[in-house]
Protein backbone atom coordinates (compact mmCIF):
# COMPACT_ATOMS: atom_id res chain seq x y z
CA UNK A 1 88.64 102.11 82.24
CA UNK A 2 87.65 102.00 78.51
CA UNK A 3 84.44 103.52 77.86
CA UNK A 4 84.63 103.11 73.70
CA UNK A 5 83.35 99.49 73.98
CA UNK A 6 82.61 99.52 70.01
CA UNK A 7 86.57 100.54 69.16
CA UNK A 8 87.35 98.37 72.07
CA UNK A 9 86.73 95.11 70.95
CA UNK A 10 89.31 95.37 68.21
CA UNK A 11 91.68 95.59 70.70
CA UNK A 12 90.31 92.54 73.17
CA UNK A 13 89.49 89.68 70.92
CA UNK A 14 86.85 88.28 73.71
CA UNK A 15 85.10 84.93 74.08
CA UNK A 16 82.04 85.46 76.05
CA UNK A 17 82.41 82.03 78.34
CA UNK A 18 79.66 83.54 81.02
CA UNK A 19 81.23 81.55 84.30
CA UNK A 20 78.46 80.25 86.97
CA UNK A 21 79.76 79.30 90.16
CA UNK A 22 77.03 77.34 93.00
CA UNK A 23 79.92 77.49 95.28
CA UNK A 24 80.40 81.24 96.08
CA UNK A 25 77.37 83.04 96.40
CA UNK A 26 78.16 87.00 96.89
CA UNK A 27 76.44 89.53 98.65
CA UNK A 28 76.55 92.42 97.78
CA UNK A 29 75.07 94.39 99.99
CA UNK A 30 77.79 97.18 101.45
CA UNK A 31 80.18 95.32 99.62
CA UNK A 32 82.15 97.82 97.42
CA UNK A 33 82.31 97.36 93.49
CA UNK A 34 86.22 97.24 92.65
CA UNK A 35 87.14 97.88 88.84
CA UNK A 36 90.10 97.26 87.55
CA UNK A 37 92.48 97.76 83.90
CA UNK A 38 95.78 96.79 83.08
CA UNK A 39 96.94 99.16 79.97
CA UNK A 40 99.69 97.83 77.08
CA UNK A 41 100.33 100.58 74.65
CA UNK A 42 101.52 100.52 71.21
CA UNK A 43 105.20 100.01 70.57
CA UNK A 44 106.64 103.66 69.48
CA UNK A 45 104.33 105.63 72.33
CA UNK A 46 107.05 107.30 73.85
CA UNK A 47 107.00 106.63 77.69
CA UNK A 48 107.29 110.11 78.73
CA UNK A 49 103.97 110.66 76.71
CA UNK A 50 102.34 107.11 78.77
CA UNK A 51 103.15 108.92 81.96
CA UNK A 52 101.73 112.05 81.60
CA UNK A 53 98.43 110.41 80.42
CA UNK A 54 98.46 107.94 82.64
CA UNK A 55 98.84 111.04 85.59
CA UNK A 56 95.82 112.39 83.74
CA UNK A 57 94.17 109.41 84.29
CA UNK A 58 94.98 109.75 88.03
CA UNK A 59 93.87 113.12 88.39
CA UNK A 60 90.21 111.77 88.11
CA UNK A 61 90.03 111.36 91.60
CA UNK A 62 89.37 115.08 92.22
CA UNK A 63 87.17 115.61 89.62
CA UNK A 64 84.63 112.44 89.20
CA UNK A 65 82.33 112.47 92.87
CA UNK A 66 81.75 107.88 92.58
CA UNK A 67 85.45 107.53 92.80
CA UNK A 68 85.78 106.22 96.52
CA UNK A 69 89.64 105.31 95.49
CA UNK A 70 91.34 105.50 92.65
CA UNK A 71 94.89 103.70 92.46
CA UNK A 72 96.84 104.28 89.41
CA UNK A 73 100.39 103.43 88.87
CA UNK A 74 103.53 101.93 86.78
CA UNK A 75 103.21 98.54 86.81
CA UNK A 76 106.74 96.72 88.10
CA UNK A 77 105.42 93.00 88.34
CA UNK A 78 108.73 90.37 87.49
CA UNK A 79 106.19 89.20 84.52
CA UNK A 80 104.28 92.49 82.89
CA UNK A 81 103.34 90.46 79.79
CA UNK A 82 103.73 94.58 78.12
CA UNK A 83 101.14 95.75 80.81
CA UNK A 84 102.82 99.09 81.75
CA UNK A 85 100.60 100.56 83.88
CA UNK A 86 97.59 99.29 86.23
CA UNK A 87 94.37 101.05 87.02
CA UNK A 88 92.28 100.40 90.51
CA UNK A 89 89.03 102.15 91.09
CA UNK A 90 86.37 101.88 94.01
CA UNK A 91 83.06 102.43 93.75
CA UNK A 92 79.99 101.97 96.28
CA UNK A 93 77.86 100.19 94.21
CA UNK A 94 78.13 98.82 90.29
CA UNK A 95 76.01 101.06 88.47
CA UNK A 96 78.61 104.01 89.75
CA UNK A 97 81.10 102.81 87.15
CA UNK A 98 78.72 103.26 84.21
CA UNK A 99 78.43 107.35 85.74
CA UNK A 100 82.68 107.05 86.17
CA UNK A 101 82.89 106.04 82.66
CA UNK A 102 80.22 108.63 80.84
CA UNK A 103 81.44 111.33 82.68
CA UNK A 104 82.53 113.71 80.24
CA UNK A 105 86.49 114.33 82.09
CA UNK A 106 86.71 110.41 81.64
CA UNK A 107 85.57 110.26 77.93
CA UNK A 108 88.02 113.20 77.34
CA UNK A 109 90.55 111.21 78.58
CA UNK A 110 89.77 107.90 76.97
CA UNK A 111 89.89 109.69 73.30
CA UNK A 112 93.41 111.06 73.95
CA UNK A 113 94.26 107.27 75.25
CA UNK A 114 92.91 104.84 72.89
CA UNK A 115 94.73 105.70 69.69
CA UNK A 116 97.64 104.95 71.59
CA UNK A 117 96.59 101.57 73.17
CA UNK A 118 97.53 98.39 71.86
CA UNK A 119 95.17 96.42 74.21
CA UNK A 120 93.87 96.34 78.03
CA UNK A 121 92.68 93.64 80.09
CA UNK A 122 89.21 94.44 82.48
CA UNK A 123 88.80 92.93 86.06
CA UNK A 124 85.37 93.91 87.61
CA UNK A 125 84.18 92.21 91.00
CA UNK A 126 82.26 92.84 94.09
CA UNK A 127 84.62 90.85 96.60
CA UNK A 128 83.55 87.43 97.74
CA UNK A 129 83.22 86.58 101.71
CA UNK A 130 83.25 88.56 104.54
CA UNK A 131 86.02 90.85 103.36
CA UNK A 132 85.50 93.81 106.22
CA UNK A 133 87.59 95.39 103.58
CA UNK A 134 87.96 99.42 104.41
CA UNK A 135 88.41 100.41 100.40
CA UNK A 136 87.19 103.37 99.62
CA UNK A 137 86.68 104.56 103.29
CA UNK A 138 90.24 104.85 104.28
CA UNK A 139 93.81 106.16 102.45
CA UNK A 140 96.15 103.80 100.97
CA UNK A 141 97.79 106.74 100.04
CA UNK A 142 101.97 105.60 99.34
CA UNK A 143 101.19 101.09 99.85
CA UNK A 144 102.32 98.81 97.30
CA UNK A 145 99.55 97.59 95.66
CA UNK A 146 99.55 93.66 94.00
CA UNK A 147 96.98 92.64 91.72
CA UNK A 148 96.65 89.49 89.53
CA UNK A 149 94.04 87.58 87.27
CA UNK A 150 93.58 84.74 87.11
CA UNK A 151 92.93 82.34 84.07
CA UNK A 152 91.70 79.02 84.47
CA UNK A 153 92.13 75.70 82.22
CA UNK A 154 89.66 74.86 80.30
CA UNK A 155 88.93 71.71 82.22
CA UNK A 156 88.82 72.65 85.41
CA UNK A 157 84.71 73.48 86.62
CA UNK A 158 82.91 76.59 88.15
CA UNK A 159 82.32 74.65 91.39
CA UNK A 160 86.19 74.22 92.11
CA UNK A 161 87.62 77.84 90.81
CA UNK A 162 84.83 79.23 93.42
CA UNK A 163 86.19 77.29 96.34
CA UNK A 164 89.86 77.81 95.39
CA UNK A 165 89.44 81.39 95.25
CA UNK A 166 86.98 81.56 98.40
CA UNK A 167 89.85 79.46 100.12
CA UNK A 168 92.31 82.91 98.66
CA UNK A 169 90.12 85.69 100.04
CA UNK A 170 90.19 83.57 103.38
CA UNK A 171 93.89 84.28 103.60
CA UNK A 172 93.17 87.71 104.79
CA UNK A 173 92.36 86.61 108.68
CA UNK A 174 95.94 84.56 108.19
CA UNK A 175 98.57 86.22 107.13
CA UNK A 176 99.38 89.85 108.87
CA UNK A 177 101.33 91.72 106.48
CA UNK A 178 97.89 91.70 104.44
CA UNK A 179 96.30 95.19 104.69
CA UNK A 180 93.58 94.68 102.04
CA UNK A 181 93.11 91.12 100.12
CA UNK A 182 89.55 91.23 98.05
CA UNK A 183 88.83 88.52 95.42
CA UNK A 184 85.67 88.47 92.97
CA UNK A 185 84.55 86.46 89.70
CA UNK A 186 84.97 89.21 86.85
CA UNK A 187 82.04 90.69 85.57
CA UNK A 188 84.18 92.75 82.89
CA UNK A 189 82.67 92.71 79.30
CA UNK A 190 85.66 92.30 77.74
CA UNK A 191 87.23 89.93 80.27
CA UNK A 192 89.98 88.16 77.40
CA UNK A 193 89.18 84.61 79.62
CA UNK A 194 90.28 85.95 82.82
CA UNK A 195 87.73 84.82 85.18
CA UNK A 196 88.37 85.73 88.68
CA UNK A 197 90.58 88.66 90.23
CA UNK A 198 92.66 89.54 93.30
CA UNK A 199 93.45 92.69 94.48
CA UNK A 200 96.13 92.96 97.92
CA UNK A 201 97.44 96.17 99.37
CA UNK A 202 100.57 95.78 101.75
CA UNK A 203 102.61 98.70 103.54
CA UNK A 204 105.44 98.17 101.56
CA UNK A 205 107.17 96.38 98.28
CA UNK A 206 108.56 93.88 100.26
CA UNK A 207 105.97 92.95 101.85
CA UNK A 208 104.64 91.30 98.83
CA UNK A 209 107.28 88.90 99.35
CA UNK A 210 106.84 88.15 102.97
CA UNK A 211 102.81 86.79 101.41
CA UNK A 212 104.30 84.57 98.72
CA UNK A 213 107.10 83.06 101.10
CA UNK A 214 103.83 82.46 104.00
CA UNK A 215 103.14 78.90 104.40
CA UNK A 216 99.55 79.70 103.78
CA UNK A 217 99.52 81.07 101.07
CA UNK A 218 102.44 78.71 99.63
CA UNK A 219 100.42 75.67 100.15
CA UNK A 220 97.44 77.30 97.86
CA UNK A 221 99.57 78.20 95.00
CA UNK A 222 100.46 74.55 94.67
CA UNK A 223 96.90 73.60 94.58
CA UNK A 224 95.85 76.54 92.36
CA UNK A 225 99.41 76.21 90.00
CA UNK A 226 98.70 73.06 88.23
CA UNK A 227 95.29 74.22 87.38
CA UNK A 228 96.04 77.75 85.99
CA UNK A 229 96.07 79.01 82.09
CA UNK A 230 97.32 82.17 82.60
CA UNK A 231 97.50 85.28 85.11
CA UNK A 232 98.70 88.87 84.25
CA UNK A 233 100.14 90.26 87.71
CA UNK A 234 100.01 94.22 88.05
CA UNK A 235 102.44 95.88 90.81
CA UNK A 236 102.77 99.31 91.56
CA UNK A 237 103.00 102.18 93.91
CA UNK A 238 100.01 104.83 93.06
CA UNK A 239 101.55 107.85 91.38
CA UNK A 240 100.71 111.13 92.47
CA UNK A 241 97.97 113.28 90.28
């Protein structure tokens, strides 16, 4: 969502670490470019004053033509690590969020916004497989939305993160209560380490819970667990403009 990359990097405190992976090759053709932002403001922004930016923020939709979706909302994730609020937009193709982010409604917005942020964490990914994914051409208008990053240990190589989260965005033909499920390696700038990202849309909250309890998916987490750093988790229902 940032656009002020020069004030931005204050705020990230990056390490460029440029991940290769042989394993997953991606495609991109009529594969939609997802980008998203997880915002933590600064302690003493009342919240009152974080929602009606962050409905701002929303509001874009109608107003900037590359949006294709635009999913913002109050993040409610058991483990926020002070994320508050979650930002999910769709474009058609890459270059689409460079237009998003210099059109003048967005830079507008991003002046009244970063004073008040303490820091924000970018996810930016065409998905990897054969998603069929219908972002951006149908309404997830009202569905719980789950998103998570994903931080790696150091030790742990390109070639094996690439099939482990191939092996995730595979779990879309198993498990039903899946609506949307699109992984990609993050192509953010200011990434803060977090190298791949996952983005699932269900009907409803609980939902959520019915994919973490399936056997599937269960019996990746305990492969992908042991290796894992870190992972901010963003969960929300998208607020109306």
């Amino acid at each position: 969502m940032i656009k002020s990359r020069r004030n931005f990097i204050k705020l990230s405190g990056l390490a460029a670490l440029g991940i290769k992976s042989v394993v997953q090759a991606v495609d991109t053709n009529e594969k939609p470019f997802i980008h998203g932002f997880n915002f933590k403001f600064k302690r003493g922004v009342p919240e009152n004053e974080i929602a009606a930016l962050m409905k701002e923020l929303a509001a874009l939709k109608g107003k900037i033509p590359v949006l294709k979706e635009f999913f913002i909302g109050k993040n409610i994730a058991k483990r926020t690590h002070g994320f508050q609020y979650g930002e999910i937009a769709v474009f058609d193709k890459k270059e689409d969020l460079m237009v998003y982010e210099k059109h003048p409604e967005h830079q507008k917005l991003v002046k009244k916004i970063l004073p008040r942020l303490e820091i924000g964490n970018g996810m930016d990914f065409f998905p990897i497989g054969s998603p069929k994914t219908k972002l951006g051409a149908t309404s997830y208008k009202s569905h719980f939305i789950h998103a998570f990053n994903f931080k790696f240990k150091a030790g742990v190589s390109n070639d094996e993160i690439a099939e482990l989260m191939s092996e995730l965005a595979d779990l879309k033909g198993k498990i039903p209560v899946l609506k949307e499920l699109v992984v990609g390696k993050n192509e953010a700038r200011w990434h803060r380490g977090f190298q791949y990202g996952q983005i699932s849309i269900f009907d409803k909250k609980e939902d959520l819970i019915s994919y973490d309890k399936h056997p599937e998916h269960q019996k990746l987490v305990r492969r992908i667990i042991p290796k894992l750093a870190g992972g901010n988790a963003m969960d929300f229902i998208p607020i109306e403009a």
